[in-house]
PDB file of N, CA and C in Angstrom:
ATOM      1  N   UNK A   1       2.133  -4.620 -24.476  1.00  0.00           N
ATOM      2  CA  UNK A   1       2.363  -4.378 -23.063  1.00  0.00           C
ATOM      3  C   UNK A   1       3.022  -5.587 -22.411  1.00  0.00           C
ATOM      4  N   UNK A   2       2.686  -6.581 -22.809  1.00  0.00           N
ATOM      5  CA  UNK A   2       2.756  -8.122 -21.794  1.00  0.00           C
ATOM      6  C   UNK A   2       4.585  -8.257 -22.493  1.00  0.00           C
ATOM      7  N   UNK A   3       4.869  -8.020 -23.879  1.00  0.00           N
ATOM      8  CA  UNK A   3       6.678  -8.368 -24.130  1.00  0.00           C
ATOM      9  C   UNK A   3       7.346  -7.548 -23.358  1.00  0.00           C
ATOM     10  N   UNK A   4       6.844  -5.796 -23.362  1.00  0.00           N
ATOM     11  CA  UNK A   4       7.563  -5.779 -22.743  1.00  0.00           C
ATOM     12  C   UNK A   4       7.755  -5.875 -21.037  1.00  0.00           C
ATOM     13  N   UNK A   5       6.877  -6.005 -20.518  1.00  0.00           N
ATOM     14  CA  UNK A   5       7.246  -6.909 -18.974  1.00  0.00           C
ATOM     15  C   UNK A   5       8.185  -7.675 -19.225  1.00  0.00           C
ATOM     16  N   UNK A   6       7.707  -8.774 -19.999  1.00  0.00           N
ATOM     17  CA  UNK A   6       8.380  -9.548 -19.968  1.00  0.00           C
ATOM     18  C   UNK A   6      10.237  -9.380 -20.779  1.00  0.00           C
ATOM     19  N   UNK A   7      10.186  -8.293 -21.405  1.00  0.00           N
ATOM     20  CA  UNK A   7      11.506  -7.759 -22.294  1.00  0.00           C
ATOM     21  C   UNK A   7      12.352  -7.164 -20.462  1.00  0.00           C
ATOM     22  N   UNK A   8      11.495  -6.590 -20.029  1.00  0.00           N
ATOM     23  CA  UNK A   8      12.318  -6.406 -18.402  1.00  0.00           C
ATOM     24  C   UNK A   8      12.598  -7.153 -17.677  1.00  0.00           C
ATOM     25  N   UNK A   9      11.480  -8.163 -17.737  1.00  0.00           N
ATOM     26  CA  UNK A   9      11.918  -9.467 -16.603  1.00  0.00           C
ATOM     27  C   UNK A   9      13.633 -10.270 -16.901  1.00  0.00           C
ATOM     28  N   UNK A  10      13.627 -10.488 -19.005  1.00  0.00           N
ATOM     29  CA  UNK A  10      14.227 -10.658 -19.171  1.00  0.00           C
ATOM     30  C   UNK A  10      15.841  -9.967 -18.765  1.00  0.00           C
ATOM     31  N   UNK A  11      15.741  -8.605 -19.277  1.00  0.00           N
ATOM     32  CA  UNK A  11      16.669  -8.168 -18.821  1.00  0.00           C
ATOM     33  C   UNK A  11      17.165  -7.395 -17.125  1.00  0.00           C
ATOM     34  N   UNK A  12      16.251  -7.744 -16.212  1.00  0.00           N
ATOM     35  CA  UNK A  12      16.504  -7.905 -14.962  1.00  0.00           C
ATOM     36  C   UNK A  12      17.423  -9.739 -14.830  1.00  0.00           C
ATOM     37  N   UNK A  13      16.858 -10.491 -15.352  1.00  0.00           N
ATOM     38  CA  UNK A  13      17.700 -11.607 -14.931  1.00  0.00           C
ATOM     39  C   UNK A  13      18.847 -11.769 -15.733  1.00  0.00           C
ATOM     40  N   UNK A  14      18.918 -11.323 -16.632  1.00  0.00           N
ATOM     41  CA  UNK A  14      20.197 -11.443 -17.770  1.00  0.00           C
ATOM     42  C   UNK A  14      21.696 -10.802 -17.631  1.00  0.00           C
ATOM     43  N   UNK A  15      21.367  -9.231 -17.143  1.00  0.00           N
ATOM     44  CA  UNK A  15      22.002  -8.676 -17.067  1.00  0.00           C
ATOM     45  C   UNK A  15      22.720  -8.839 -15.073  1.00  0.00           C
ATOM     46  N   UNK A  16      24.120  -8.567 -15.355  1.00  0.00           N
ATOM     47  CA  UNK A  16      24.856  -8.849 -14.354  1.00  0.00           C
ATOM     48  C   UNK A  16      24.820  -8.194 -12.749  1.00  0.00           C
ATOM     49  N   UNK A  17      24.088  -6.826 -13.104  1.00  0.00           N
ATOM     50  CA  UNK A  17      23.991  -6.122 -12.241  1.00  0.00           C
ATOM     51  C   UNK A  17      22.664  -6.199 -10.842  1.00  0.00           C
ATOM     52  N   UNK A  18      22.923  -6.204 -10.285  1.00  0.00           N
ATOM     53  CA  UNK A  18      21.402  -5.953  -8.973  1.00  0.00           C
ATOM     54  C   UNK A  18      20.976  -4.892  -9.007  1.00  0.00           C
ATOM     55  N   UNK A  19      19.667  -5.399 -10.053  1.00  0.00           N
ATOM     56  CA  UNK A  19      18.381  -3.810 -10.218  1.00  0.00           C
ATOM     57  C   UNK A  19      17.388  -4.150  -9.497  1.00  0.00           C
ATOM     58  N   UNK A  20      16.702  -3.115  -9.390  1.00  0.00           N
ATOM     59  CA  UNK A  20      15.249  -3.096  -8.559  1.00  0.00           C
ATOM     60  C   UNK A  20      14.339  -3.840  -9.092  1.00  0.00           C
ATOM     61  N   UNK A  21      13.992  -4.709  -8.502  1.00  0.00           N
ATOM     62  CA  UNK A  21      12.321  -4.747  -9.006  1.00  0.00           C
ATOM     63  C   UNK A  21      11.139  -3.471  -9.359  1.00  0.00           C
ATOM     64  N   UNK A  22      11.666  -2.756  -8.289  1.00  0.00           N
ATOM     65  CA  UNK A  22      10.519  -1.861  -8.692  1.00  0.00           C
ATOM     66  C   UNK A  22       9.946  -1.426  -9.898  1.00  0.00           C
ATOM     67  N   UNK A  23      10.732  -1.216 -10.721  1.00  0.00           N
ATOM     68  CA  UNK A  23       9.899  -1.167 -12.297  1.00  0.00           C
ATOM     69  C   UNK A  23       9.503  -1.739 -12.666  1.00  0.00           C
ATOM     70  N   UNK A  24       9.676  -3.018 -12.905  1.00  0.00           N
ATOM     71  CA  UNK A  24       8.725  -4.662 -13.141  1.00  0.00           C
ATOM     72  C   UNK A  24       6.958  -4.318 -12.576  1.00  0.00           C
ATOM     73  N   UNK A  25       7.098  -4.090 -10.873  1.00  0.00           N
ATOM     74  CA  UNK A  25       6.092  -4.084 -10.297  1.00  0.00           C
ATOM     75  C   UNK A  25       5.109  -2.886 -10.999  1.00  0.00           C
ATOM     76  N   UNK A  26       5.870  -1.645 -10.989  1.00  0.00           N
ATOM     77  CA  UNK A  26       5.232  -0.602 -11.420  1.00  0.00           C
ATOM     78  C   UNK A  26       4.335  -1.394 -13.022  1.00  0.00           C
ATOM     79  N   UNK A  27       5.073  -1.604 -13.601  1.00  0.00           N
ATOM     80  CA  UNK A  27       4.338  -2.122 -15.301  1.00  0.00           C
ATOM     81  C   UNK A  27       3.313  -3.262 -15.026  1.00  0.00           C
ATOM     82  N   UNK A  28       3.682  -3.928 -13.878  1.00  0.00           N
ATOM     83  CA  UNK A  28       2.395  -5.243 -13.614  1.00  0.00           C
ATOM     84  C   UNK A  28       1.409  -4.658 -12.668  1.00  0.00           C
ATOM     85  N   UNK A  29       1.455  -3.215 -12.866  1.00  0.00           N
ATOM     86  CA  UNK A  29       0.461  -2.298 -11.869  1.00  0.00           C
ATOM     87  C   UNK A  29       0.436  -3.070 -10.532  1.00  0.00           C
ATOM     88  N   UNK A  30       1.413  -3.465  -9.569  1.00  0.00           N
ATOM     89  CA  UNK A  30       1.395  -3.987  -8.703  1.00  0.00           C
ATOM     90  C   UNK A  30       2.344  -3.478  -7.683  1.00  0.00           C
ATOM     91  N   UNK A  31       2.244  -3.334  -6.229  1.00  0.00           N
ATOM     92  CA  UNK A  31       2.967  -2.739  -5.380  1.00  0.00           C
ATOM     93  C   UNK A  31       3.443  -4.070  -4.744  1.00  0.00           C
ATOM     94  N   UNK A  32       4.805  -3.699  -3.636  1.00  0.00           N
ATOM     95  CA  UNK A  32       5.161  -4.738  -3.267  1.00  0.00           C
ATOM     96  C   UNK A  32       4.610  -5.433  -1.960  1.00  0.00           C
ATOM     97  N   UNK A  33       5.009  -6.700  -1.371  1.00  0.00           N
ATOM     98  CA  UNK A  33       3.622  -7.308  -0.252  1.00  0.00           C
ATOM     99  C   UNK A  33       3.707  -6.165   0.417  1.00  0.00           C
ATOM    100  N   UNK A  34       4.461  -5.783   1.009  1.00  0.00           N
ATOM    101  CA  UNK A  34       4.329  -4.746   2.307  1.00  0.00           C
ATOM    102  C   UNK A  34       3.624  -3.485   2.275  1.00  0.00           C
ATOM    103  N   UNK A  35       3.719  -3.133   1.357  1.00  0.00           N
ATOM    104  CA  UNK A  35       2.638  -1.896   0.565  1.00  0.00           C
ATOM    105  C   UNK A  35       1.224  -2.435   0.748  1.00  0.00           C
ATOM    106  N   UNK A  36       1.138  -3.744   0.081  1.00  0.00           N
ATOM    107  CA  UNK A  36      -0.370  -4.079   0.171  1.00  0.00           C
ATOM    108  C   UNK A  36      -0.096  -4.740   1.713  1.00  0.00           C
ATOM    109  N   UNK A  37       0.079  -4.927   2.660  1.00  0.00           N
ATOM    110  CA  UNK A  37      -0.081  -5.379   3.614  1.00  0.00           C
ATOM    111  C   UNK A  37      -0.677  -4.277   4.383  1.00  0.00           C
ATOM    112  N   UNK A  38       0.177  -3.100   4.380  1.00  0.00           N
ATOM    113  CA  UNK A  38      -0.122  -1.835   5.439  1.00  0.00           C
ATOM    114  C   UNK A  38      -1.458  -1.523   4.680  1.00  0.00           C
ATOM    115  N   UNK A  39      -1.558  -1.206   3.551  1.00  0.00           N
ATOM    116  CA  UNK A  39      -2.902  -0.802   2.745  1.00  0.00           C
ATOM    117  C   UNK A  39      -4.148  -1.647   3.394  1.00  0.00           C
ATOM    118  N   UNK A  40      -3.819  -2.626   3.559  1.00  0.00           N
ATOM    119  CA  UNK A  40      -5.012  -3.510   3.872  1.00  0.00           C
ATOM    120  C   UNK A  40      -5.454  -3.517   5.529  1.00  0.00           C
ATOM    121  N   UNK A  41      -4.469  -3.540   6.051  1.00  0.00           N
ATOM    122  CA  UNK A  41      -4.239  -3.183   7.435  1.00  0.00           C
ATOM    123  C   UNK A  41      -4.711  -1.806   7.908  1.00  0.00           C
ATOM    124  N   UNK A  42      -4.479  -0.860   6.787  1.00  0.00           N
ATOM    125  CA  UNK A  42      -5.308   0.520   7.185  1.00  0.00           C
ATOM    126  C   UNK A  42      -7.029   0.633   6.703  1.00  0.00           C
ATOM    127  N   UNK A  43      -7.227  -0.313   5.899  1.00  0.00           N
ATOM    128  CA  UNK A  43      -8.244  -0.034   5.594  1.00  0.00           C
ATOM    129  C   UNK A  43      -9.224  -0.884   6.320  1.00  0.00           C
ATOM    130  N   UNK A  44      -8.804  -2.069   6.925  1.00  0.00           N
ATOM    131  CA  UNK A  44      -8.973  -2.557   7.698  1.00  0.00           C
ATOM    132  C   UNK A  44      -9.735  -2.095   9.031  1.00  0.00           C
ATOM    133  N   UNK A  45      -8.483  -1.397   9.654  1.00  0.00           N
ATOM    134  CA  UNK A  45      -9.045  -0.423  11.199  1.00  0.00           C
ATOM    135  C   UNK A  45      -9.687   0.666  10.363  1.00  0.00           C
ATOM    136  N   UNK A  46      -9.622   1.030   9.774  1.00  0.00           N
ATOM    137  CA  UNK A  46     -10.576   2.247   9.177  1.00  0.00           C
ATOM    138  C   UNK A  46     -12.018   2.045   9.531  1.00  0.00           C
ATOM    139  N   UNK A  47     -12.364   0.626   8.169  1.00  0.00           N
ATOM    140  CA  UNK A  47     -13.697   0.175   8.684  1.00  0.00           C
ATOM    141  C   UNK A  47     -14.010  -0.386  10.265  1.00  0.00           C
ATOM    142  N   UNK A  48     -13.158  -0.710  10.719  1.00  0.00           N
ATOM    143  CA  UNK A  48     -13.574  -0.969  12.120  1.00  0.00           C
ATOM    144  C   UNK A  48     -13.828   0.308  13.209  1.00  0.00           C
ATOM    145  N   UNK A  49     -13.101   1.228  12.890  1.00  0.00           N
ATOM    146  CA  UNK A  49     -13.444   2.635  13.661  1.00  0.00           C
ATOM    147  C   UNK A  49     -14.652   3.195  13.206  1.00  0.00           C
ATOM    148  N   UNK A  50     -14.626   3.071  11.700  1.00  0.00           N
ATOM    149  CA  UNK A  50     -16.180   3.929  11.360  1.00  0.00           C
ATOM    150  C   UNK A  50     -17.370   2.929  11.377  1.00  0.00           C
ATOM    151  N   UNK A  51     -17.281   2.237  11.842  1.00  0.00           N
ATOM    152  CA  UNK A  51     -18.430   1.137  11.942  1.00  0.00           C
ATOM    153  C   UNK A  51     -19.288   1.446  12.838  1.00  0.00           C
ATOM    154  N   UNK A  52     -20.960   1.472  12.680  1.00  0.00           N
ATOM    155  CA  UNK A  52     -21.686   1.906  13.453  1.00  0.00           C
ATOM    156  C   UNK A  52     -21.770   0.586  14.795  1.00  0.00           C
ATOM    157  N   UNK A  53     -21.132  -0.383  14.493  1.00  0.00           N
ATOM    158  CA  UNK A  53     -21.460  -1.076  15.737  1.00  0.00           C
ATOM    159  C   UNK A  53     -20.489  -0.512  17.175  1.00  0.00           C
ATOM    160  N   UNK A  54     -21.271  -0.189  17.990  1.00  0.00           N
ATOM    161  CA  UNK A  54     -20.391   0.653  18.984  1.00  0.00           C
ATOM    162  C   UNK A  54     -19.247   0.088  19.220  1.00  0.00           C
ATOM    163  N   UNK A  55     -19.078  -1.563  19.746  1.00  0.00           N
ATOM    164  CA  UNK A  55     -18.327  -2.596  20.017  1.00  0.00           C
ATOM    165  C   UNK A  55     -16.892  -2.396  18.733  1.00  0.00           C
ATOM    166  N   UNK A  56     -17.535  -2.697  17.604  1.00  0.00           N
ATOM    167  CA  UNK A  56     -15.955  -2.495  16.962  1.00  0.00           C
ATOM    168  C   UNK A  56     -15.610  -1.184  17.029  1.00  0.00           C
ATOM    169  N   UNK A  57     -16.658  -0.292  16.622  1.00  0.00           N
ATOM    170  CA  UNK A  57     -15.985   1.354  16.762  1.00  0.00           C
ATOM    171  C   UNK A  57     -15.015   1.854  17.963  1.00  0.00           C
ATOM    172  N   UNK A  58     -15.230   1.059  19.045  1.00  0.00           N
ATOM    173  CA  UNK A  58     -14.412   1.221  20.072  1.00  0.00           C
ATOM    174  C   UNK A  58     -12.857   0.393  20.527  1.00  0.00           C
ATOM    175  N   UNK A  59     -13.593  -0.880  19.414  1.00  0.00           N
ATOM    176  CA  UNK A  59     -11.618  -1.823  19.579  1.00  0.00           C
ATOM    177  C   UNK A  59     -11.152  -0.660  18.609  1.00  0.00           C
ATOM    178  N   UNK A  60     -11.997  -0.167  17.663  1.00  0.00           N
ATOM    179  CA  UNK A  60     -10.785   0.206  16.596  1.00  0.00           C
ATOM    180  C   UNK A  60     -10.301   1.485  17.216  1.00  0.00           C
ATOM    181  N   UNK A  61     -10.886   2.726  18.073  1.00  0.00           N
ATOM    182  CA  UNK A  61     -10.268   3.847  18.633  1.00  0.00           C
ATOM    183  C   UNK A  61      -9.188   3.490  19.650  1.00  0.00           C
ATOM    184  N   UNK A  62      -9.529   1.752  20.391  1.00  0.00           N
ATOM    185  CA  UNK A  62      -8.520   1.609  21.078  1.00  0.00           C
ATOM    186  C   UNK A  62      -7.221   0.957  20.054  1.00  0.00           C
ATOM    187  N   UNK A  63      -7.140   0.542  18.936  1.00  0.00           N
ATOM    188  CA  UNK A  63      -6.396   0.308  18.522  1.00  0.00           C
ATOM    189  C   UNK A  63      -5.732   1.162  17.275  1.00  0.00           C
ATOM    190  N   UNK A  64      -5.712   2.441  17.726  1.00  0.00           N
ATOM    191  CA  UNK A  64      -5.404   3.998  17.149  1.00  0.00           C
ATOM    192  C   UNK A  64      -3.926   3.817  16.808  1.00  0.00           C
ATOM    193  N   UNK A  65      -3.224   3.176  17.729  1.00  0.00           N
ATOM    194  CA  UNK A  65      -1.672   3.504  17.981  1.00  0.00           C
ATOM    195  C   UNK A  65      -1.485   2.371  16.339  1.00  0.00           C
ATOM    196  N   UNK A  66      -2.008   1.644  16.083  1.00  0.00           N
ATOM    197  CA  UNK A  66      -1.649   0.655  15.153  1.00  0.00           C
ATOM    198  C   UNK A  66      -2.162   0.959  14.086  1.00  0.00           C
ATOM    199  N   UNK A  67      -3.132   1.833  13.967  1.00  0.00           N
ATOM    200  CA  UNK A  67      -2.971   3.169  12.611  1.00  0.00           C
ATOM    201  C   UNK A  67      -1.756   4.040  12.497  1.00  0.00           C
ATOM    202  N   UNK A  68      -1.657   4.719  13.259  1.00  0.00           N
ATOM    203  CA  UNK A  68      -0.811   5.728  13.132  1.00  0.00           C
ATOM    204  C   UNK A  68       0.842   5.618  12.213  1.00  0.00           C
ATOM    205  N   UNK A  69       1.037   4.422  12.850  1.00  0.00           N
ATOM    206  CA  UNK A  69       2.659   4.194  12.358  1.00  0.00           C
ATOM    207  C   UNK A  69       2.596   4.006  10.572  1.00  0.00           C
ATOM    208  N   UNK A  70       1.618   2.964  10.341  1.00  0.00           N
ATOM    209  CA  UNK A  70       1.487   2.700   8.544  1.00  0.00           C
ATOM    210  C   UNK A  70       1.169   4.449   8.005  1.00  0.00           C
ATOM    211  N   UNK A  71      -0.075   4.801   8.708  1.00  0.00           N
ATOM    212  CA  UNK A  71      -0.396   5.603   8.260  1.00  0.00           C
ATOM    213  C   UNK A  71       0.573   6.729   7.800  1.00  0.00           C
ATOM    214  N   UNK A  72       1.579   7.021   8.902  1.00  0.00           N
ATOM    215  CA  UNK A  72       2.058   8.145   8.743  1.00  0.00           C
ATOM    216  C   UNK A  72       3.492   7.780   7.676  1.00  0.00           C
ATOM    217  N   UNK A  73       3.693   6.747   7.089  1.00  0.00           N
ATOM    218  CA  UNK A  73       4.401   6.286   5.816  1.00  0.00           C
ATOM    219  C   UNK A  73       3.761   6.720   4.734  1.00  0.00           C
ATOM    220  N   UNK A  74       2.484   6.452   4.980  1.00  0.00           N
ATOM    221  CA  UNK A  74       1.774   7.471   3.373  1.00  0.00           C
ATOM    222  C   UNK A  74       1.060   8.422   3.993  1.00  0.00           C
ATOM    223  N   UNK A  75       1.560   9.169   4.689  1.00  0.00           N
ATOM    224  CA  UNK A  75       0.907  10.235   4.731  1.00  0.00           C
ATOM    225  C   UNK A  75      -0.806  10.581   5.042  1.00  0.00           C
ATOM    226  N   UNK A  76      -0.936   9.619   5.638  1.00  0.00           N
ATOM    227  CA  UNK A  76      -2.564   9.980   5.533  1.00  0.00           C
ATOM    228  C   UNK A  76      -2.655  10.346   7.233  1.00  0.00           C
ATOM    229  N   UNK A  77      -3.502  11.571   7.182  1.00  0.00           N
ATOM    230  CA  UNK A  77      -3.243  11.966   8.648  1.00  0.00           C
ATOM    231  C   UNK A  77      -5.017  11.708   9.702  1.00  0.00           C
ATOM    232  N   UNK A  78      -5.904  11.176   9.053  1.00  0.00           N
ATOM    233  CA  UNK A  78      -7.218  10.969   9.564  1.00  0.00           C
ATOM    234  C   UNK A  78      -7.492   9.897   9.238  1.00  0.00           C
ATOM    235  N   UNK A  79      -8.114   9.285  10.315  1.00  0.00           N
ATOM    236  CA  UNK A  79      -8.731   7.884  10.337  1.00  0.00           C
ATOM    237  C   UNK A  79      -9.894   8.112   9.627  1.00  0.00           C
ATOM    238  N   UNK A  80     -10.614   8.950   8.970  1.00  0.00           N
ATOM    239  CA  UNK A  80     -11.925   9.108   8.618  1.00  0.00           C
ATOM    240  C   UNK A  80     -11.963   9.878   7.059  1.00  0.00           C
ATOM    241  N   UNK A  81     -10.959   8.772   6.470  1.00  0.00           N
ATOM    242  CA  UNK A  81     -10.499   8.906   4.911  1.00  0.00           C
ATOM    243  C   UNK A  81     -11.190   7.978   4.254  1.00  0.00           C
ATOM    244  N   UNK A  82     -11.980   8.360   3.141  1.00  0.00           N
ATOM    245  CA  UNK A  82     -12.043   7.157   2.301  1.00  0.00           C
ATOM    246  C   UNK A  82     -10.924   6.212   2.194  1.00  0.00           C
ATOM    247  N   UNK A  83     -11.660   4.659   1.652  1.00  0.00           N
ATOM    248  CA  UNK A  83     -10.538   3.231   1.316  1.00  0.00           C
ATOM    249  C   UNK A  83      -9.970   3.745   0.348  1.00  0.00           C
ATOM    250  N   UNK A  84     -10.173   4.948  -1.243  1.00  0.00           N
ATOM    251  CA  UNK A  84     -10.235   4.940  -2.328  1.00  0.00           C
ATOM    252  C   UNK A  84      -8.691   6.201  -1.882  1.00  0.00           C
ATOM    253  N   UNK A  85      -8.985   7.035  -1.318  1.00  0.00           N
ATOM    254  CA  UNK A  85      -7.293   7.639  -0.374  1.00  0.00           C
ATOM    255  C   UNK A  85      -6.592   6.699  -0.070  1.00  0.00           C
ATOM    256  N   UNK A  86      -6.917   5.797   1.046  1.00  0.00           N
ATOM    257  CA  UNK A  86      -5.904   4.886   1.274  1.00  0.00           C
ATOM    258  C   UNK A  86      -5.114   4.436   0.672  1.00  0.00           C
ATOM    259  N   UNK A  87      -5.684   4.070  -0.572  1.00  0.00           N
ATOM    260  CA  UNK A  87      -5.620   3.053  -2.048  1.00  0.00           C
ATOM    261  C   UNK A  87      -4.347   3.655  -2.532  1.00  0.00           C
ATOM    262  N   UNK A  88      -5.024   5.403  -3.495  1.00  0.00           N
ATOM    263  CA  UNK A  88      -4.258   5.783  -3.962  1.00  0.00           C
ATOM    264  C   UNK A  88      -2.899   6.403  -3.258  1.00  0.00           C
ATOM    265  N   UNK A  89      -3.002   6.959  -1.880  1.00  0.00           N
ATOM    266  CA  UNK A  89      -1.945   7.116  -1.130  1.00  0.00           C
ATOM    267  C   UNK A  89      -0.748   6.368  -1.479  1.00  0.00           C
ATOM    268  N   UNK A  90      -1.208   4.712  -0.964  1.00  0.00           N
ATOM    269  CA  UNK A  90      -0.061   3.675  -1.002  1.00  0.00           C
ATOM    270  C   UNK A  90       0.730   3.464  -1.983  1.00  0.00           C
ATOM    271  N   UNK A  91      -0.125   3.764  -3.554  1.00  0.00           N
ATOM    272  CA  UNK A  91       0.107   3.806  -4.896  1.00  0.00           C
ATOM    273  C   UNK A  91       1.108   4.842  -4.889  1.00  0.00           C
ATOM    274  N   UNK A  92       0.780   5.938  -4.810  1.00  0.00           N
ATOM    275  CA  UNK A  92       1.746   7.559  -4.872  1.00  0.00           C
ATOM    276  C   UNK A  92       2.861   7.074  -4.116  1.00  0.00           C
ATOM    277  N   UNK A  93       2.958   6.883  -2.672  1.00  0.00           N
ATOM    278  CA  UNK A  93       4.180   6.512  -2.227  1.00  0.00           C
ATOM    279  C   UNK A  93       4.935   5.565  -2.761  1.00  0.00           C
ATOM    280  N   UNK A  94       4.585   4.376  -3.326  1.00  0.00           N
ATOM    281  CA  UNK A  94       5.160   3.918  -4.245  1.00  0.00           C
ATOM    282  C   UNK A  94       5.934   4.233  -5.380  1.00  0.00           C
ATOM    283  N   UNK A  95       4.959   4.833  -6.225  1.00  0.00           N
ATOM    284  CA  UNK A  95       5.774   5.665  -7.264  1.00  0.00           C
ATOM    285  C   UNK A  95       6.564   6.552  -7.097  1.00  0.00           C
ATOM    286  N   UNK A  96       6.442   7.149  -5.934  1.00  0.00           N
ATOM    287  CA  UNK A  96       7.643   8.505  -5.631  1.00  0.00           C
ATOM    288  C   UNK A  96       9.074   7.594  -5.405  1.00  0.00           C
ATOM    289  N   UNK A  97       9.184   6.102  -5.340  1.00  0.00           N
ATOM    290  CA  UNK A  97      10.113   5.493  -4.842  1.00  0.00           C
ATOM    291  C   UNK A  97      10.877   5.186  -6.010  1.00  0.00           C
ATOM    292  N   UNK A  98      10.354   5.156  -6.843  1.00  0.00           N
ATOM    293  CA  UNK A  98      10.974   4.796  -8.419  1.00  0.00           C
ATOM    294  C   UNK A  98      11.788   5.686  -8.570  1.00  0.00           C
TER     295      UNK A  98
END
């Protein structure tokens, strides 16, 4: 598994042309920052909306509008999704990009 990453890395830098990273990332099971940024960011206000402390449950309904936009990039249409959706969401949209 690890040559050939590295048999791609190689031939991403070798060869003359401008290829994607994205396949690299895909084989190092890794998405790119911004993927994990919004991921973290949704899961983030997630737990802060479903949190029984009234106080955050309420920054996080007021801060709805700053779900919505990541969210609706992967598709997730309820604040009251498992982290383990979130997760794989971000993953799927990813791969559909390949």
């Amino acid at each position: 598994m690890v040559h050939g990453i590295i048999a791609s890395a190689e031939f991403l830098m070798v060869s003359g042309e401008r290829k994607s990273v994205k396949p690299l990332l895909f084989y190092c099971n890794t998405m790119p920052l911004m993927s994990i940024a919004d991921q973290r960011r949704l899961t983030f206000l997630r737990n802060i909306t479903c949190s029984t402390n009234l106080i955050l449950s309420t920054l996080g309904r007021l801060c709805d509008y700053d779900y919505r936009s990541p969210a609706a990039v992967y598709n997730i249409n309820c604040v009251h999704v498992r982290n383990s959706y979130i997760k794989s969401a971000a993953w799927s949209s990813f791969t559909e990009c390949l």
